[in-house]
Protein backbone atom coordinates (compact mmCIF):
# COMPACT_ATOMS: atom_id res chain seq x y z
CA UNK A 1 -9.57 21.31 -1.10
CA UNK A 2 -11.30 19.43 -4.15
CA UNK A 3 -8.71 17.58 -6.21
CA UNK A 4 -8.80 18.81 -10.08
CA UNK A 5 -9.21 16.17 -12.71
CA UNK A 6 -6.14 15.23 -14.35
CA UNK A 7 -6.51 16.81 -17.61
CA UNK A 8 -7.27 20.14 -15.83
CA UNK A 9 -3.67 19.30 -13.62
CA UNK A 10 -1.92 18.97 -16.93
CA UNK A 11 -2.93 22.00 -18.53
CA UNK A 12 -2.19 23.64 -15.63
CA UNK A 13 1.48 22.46 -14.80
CA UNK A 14 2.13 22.71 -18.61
CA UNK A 15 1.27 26.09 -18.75
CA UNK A 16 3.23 27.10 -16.14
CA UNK A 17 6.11 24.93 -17.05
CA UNK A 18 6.17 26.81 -20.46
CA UNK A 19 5.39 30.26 -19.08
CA UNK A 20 8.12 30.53 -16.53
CA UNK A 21 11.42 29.44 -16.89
CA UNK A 22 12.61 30.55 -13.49
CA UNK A 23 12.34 30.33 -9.82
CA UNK A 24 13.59 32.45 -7.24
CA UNK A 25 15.56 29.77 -4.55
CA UNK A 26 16.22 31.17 -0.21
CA UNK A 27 19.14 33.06 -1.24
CA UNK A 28 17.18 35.23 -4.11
CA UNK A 29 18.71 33.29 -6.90
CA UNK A 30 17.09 32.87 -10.20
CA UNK A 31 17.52 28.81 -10.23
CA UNK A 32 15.28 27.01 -13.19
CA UNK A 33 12.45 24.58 -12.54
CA UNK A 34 14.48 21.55 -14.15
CA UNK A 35 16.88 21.99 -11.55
CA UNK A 36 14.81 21.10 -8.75
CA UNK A 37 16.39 18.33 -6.36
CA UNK A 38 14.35 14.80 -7.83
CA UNK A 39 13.94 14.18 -3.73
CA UNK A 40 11.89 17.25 -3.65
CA UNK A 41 9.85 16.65 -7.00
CA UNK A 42 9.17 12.88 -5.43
CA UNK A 43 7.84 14.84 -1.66
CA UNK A 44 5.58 17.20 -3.94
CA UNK A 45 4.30 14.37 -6.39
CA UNK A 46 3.03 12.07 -3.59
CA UNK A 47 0.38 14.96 -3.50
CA UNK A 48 -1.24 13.40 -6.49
CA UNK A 49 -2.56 10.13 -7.42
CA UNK A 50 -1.22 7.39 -8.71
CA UNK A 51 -3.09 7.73 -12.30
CA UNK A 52 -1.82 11.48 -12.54
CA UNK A 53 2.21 10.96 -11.38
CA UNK A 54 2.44 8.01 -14.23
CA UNK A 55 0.73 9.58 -16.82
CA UNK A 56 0.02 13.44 -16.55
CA UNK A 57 3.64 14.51 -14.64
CA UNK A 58 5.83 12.60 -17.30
CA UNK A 59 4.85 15.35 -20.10
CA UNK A 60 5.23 17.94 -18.61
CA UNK A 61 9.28 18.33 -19.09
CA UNK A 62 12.29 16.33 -18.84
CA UNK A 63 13.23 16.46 -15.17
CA UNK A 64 10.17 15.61 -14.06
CA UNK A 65 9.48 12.70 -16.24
CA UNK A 66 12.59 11.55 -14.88
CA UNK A 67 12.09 12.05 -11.38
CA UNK A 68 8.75 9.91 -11.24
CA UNK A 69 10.74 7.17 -13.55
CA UNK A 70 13.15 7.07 -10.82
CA UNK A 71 13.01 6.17 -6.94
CA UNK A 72 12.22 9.36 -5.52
CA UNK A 73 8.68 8.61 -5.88
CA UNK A 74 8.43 5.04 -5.12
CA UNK A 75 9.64 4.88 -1.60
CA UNK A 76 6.21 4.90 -0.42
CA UNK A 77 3.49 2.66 -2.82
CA UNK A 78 0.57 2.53 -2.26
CA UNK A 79 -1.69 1.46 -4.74
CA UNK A 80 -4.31 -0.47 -2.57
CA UNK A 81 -7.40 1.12 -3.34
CA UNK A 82 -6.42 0.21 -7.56
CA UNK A 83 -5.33 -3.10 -7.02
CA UNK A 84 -8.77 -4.32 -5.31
CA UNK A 85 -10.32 -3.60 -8.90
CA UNK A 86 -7.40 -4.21 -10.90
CA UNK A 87 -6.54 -7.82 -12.72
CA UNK A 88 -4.13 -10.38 -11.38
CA UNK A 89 -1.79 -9.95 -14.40
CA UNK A 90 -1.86 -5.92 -14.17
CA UNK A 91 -1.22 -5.89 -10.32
CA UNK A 92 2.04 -8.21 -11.27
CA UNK A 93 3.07 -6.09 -13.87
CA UNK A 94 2.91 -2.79 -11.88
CA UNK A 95 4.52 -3.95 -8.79
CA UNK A 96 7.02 -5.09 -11.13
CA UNK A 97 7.45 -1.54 -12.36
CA UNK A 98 6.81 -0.03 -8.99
CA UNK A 99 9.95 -1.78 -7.10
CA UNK A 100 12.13 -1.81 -9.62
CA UNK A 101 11.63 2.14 -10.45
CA UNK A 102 12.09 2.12 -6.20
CA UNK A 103 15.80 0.75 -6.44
CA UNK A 104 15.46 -1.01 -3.12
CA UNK A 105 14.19 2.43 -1.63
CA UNK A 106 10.48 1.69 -0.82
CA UNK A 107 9.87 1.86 2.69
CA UNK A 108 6.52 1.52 2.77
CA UNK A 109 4.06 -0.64 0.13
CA UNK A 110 0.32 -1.37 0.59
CA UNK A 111 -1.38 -3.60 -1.95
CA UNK A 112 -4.24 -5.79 -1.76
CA UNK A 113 -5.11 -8.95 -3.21
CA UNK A 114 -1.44 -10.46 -3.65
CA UNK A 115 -2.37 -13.83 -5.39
CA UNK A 116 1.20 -15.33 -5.86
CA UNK A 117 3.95 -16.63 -3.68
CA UNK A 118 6.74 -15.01 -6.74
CA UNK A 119 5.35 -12.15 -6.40
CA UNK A 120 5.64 -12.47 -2.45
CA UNK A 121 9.35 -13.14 -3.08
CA UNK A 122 9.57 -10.97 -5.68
CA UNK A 123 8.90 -8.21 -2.84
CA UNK A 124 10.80 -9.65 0.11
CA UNK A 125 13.94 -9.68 -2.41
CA UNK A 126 13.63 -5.82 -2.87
CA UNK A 127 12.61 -5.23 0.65
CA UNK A 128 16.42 -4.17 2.22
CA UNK A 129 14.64 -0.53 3.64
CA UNK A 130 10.99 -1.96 3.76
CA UNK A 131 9.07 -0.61 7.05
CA UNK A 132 6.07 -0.82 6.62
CA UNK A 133 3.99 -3.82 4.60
CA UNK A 134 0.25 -3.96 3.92
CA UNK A 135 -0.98 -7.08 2.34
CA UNK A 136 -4.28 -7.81 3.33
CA UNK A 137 -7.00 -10.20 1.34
CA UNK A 138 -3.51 -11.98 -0.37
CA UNK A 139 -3.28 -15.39 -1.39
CA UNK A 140 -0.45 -16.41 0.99
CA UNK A 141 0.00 -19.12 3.22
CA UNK A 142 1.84 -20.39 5.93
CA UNK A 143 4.51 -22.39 4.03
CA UNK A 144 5.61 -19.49 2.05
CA UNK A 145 5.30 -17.25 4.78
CA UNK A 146 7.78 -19.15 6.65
CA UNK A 147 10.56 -18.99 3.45
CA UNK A 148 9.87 -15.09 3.32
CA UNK A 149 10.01 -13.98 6.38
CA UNK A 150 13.62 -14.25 6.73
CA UNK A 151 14.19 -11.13 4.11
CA UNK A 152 11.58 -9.09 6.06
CA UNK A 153 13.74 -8.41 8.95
CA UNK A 154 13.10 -4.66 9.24
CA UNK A 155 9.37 -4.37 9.05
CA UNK A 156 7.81 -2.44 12.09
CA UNK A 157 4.33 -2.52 10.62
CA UNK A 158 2.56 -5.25 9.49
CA UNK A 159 -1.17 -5.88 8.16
CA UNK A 160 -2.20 -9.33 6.91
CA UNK A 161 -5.96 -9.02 7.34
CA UNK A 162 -8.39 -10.87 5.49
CA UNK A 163 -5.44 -13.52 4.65
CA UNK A 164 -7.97 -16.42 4.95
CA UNK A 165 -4.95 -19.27 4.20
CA UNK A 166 -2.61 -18.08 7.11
CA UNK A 167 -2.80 -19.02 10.74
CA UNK A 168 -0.47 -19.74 13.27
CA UNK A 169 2.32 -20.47 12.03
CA UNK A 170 2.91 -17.66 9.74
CA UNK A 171 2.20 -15.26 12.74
CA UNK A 172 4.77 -17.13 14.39
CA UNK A 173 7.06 -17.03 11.50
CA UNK A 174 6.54 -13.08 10.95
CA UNK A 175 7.40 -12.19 14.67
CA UNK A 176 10.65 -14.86 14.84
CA UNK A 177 12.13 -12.85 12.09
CA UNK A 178 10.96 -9.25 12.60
CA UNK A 179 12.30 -8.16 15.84
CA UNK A 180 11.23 -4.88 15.36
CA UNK A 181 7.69 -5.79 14.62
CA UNK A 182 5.40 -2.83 16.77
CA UNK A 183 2.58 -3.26 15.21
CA UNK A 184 0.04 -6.15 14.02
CA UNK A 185 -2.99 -5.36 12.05
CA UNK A 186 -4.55 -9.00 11.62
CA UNK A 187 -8.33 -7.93 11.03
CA UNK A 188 -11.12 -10.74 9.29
CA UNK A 189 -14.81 -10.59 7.91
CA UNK A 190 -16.98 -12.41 10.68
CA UNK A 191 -17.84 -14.63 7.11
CA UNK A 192 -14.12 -15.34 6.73
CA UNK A 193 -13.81 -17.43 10.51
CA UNK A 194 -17.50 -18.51 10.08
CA UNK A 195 -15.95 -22.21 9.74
CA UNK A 196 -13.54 -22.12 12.55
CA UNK A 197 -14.07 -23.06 15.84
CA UNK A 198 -11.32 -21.03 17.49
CA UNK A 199 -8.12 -19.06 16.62
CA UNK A 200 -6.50 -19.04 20.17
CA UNK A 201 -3.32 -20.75 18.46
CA UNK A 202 -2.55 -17.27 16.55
CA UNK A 203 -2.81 -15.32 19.68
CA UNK A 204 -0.22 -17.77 21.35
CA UNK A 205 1.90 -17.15 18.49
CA UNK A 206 1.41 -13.62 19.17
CA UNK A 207 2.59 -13.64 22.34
CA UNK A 208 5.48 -15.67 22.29
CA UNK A 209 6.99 -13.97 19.39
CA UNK A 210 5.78 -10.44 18.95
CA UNK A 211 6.88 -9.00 22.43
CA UNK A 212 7.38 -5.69 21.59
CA UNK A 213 3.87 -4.79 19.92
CA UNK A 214 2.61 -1.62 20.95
CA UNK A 215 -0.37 -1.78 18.50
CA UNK A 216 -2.63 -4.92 17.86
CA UNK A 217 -5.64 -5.32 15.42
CA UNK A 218 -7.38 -8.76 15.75
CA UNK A 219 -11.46 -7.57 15.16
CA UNK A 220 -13.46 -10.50 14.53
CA UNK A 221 -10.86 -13.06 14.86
CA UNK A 222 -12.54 -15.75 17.30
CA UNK A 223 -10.10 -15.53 20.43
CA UNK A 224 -11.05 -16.44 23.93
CA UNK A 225 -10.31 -14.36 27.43
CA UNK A 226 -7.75 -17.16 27.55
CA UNK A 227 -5.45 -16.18 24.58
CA UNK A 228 -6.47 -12.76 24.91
CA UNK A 229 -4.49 -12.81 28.75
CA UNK A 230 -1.42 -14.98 27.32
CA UNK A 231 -1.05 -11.77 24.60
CA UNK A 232 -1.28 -9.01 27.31
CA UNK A 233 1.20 -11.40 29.74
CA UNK A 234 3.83 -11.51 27.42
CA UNK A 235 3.52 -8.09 25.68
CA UNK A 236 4.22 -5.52 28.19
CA UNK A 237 4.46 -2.29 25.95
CA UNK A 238 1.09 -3.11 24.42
CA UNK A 239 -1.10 0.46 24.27
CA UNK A 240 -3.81 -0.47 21.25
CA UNK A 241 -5.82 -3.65 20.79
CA UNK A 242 -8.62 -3.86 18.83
CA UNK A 243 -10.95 -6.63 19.64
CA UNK A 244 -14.02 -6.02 18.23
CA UNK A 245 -16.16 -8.38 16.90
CA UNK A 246 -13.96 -11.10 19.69
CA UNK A 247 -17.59 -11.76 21.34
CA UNK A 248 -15.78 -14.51 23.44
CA UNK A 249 -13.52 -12.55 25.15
CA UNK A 250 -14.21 -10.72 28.46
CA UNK A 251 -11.96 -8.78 30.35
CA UNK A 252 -12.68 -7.58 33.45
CA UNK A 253 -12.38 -3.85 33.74
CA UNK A 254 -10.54 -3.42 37.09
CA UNK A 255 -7.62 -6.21 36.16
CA UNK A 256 -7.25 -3.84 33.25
CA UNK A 257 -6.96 -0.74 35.57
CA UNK A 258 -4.65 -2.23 37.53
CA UNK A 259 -2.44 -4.19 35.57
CA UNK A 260 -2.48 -2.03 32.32
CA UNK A 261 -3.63 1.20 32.83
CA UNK A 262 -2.23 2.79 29.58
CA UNK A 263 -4.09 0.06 27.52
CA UNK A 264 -6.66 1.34 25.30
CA UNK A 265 -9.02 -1.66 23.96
CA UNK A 266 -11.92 -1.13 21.45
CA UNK A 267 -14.69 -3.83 21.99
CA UNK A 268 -15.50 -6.53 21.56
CA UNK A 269 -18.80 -5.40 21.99
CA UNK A 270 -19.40 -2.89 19.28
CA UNK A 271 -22.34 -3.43 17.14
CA UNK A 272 -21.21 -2.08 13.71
CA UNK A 273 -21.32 -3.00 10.08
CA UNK A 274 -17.18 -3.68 9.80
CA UNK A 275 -15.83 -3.11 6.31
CA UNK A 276 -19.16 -3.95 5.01
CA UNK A 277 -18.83 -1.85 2.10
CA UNK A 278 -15.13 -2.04 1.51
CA UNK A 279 -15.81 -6.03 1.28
CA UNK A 280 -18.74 -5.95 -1.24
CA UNK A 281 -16.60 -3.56 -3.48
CA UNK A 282 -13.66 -6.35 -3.38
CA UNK A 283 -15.44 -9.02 -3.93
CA UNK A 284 -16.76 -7.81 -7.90
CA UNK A 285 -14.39 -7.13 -10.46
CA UNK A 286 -15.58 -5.53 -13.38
CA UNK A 287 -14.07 -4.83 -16.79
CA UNK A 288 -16.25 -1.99 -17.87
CA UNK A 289 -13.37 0.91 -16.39
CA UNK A 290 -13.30 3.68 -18.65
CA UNK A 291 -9.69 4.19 -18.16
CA UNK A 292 -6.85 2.31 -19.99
CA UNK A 293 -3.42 3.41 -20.58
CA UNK A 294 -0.18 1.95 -22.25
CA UNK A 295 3.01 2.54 -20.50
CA UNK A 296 6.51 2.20 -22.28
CA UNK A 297 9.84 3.27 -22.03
CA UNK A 298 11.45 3.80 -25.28
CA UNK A 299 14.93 5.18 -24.67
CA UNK A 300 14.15 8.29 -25.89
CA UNK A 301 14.65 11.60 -24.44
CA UNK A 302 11.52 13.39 -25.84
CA UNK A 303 9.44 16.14 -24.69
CA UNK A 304 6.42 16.45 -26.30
CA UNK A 305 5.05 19.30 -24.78
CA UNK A 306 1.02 20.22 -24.63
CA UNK A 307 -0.92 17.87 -26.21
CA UNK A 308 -3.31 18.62 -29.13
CA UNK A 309 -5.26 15.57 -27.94
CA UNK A 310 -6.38 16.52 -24.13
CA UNK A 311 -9.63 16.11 -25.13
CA UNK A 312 -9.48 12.51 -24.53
CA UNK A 313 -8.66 12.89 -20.75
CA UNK A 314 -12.39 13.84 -20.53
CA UNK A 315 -14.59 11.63 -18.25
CA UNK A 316 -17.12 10.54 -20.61
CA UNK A 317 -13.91 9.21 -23.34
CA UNK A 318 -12.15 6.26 -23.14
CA UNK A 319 -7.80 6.53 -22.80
CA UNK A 320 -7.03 3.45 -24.32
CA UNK A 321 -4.97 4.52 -27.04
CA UNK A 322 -2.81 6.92 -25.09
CA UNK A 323 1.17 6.05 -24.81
CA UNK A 324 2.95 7.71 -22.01
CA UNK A 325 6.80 8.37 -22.59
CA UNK A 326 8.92 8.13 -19.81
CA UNK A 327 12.09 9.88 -19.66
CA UNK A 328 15.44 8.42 -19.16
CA UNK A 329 15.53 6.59 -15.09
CA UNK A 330 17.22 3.16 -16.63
CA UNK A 331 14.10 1.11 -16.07
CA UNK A 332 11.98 -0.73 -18.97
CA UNK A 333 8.27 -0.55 -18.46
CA UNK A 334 6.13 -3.04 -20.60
CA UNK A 335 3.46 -2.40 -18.83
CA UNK A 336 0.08 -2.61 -21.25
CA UNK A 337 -3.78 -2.44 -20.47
CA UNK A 338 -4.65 -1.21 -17.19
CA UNK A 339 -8.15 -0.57 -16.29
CA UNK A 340 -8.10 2.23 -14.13
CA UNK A 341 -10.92 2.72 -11.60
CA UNK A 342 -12.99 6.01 -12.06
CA UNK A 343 -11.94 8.79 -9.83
CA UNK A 344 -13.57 9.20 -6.87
């Protein structure tokens, strides 16, 4: 089903919004929209994108501008695909917004590009229900890694791919800490290991403290059979790995028959063009996005209804001077300037 542009979502929720007051509920009850449970509004509104929950659900009524100001949105944020064209200072401010809205909540949050350690531990300090954490190209390294790691105890997922300034250690660090770790996505660009001679050392930090993977990604990452065989040793319960691009590693079919028959392993040799496009659209930031918005929370309680001035959610206009009232949900958003990517 084709997604509708976001000015063509607003009319549409508005008008319905104003048209009917009512819903019928199970039991045949008239029950009115504003009473929907905020849980519910937050399972329906992770429908949309992130561009049309912060600024085209806030006017359409009260409730649900203060369901998406609250946490029953944010326990799941992902804003990957915006923050690979975003700017540093705009990815700060809106995880800032993001996790505090989130109120400890988020269980899952994929970003990419993370270029400070405060923002790091900005996250880790908010992460008491955090499963599952996607941070791949980030600036991070092993020091920090090794502070953080200690307020990431729950995480079952984690992807650090295309963290050039990690190694070992930070692995190491990451499984010590997060006994329930299951699965590892730790994926480079063949360019990214082109000065390295071998990475052995993170799969022996693999396998002494990540026992209990069931799912490993490690394409392109230049392992050997050797550390390949110390990582299926020590984790027993492994059923993915991922070694494509791994041209020094060969494992003999028949030991894997026999010794770990419910293994599934992709490559190494697959000839394939891996994230090739993905990479070349990180790698060049421009500032020529036609979309800008100004977010704010005034205090107010204000519904303002249609606006007269939907014409500038066309395409071909610029949203620069828009302001977006949220309603009530506690939270103070300063949030100014983004540069949202075109949609898709």
């Amino acid at each position: 089903m084709e997604r509708k542009d976001s000015s063509c979502l607003y009319r549409d929720v508005a008008s319905s919004a104003a048209s009917t007051d009512m819903a019928e509920g199970e039991d045949g009850e008239e029950r009115a929209w504003e009473e929907l449970f905020p849980d519910a509004l937050g399972l329906i509104f992770r429908n949309l994108s992130l561009q049309e929950i912060l600024t085209v659900i806030p006017r359409v009524c009260k409730s649900w501008g203060r369901a998406v100001s609250g946490p029953y949105c944010w326990q799941e944020i992902d804003i990957e695909e915006w923050s690979q064209r975003c700017k540093p200072e705009q990815l700060d401010q809106m995880l800032h917004m993001l996790i505090a809205r989130s109120s400890g909540s988020v269980r899952r949050l994929s970003v990419s590009g993370l270029h400070t350690e405060s923002m790091f531990s900005f996250i880790a300090d908010h992460a008491g229900s955090l499963q599952r954490l996607e941070l791949p190209r980030s600036e991070i390294s092993d020091s920090i890694v090794e502070i953080i790691a200690p307020r990431l105890s729950n995480i079952t997922f984690l992807d650090v791919s295309y963290c050039r300034k990690i190694g070992a250690r930070a692995i190491e660090a990451f499984g010590k800490h997060c006994k329930s770790l299951v699965s590892l996505r730790r994926r480079m660009h063949p360019l990214e290991v082109a000065d390295k001679v071998c990475q052995d050392d993170e799969a022996y930090a693999i396998a002494r403290s990540m026992p209990k993977l069931h799912h490993l990604e490690t394409a392109y990452l230049l392992l050997t059979t050797r550390g390949v065989l110390e990582i299926l040793s020590q984790c027993r319960d492994l059923e993915y790995l991922d070694l494509r691009g791994c041209w020094e590693v060969k494992l003999d079919d028949k030991y894997l028959k026999e010794w770990h028959s419910g293994l599934k392993v992709l490559g190494p040799d697959i000839i394939d063009c891996y994230e090739q496009n993905c990479w070349d659209e990180c790698s060049d930031y421009s500032d020529s996005s036609v979309y800008s918005w100004e977010f704010m929370e005034d205090g107010e309680d204000v519904y303002e209804g249609v606006s007269d001035n939907d014409s500038i959610w066309e395409a071909e206009q610029g949203l620069e001077g828009l302001e977006v009232r949220f309603y009530g949900g506690g939270f103070t958003d300063a949030v100014t300037g983004f540069d949202w990517p075109p949609s898709p």
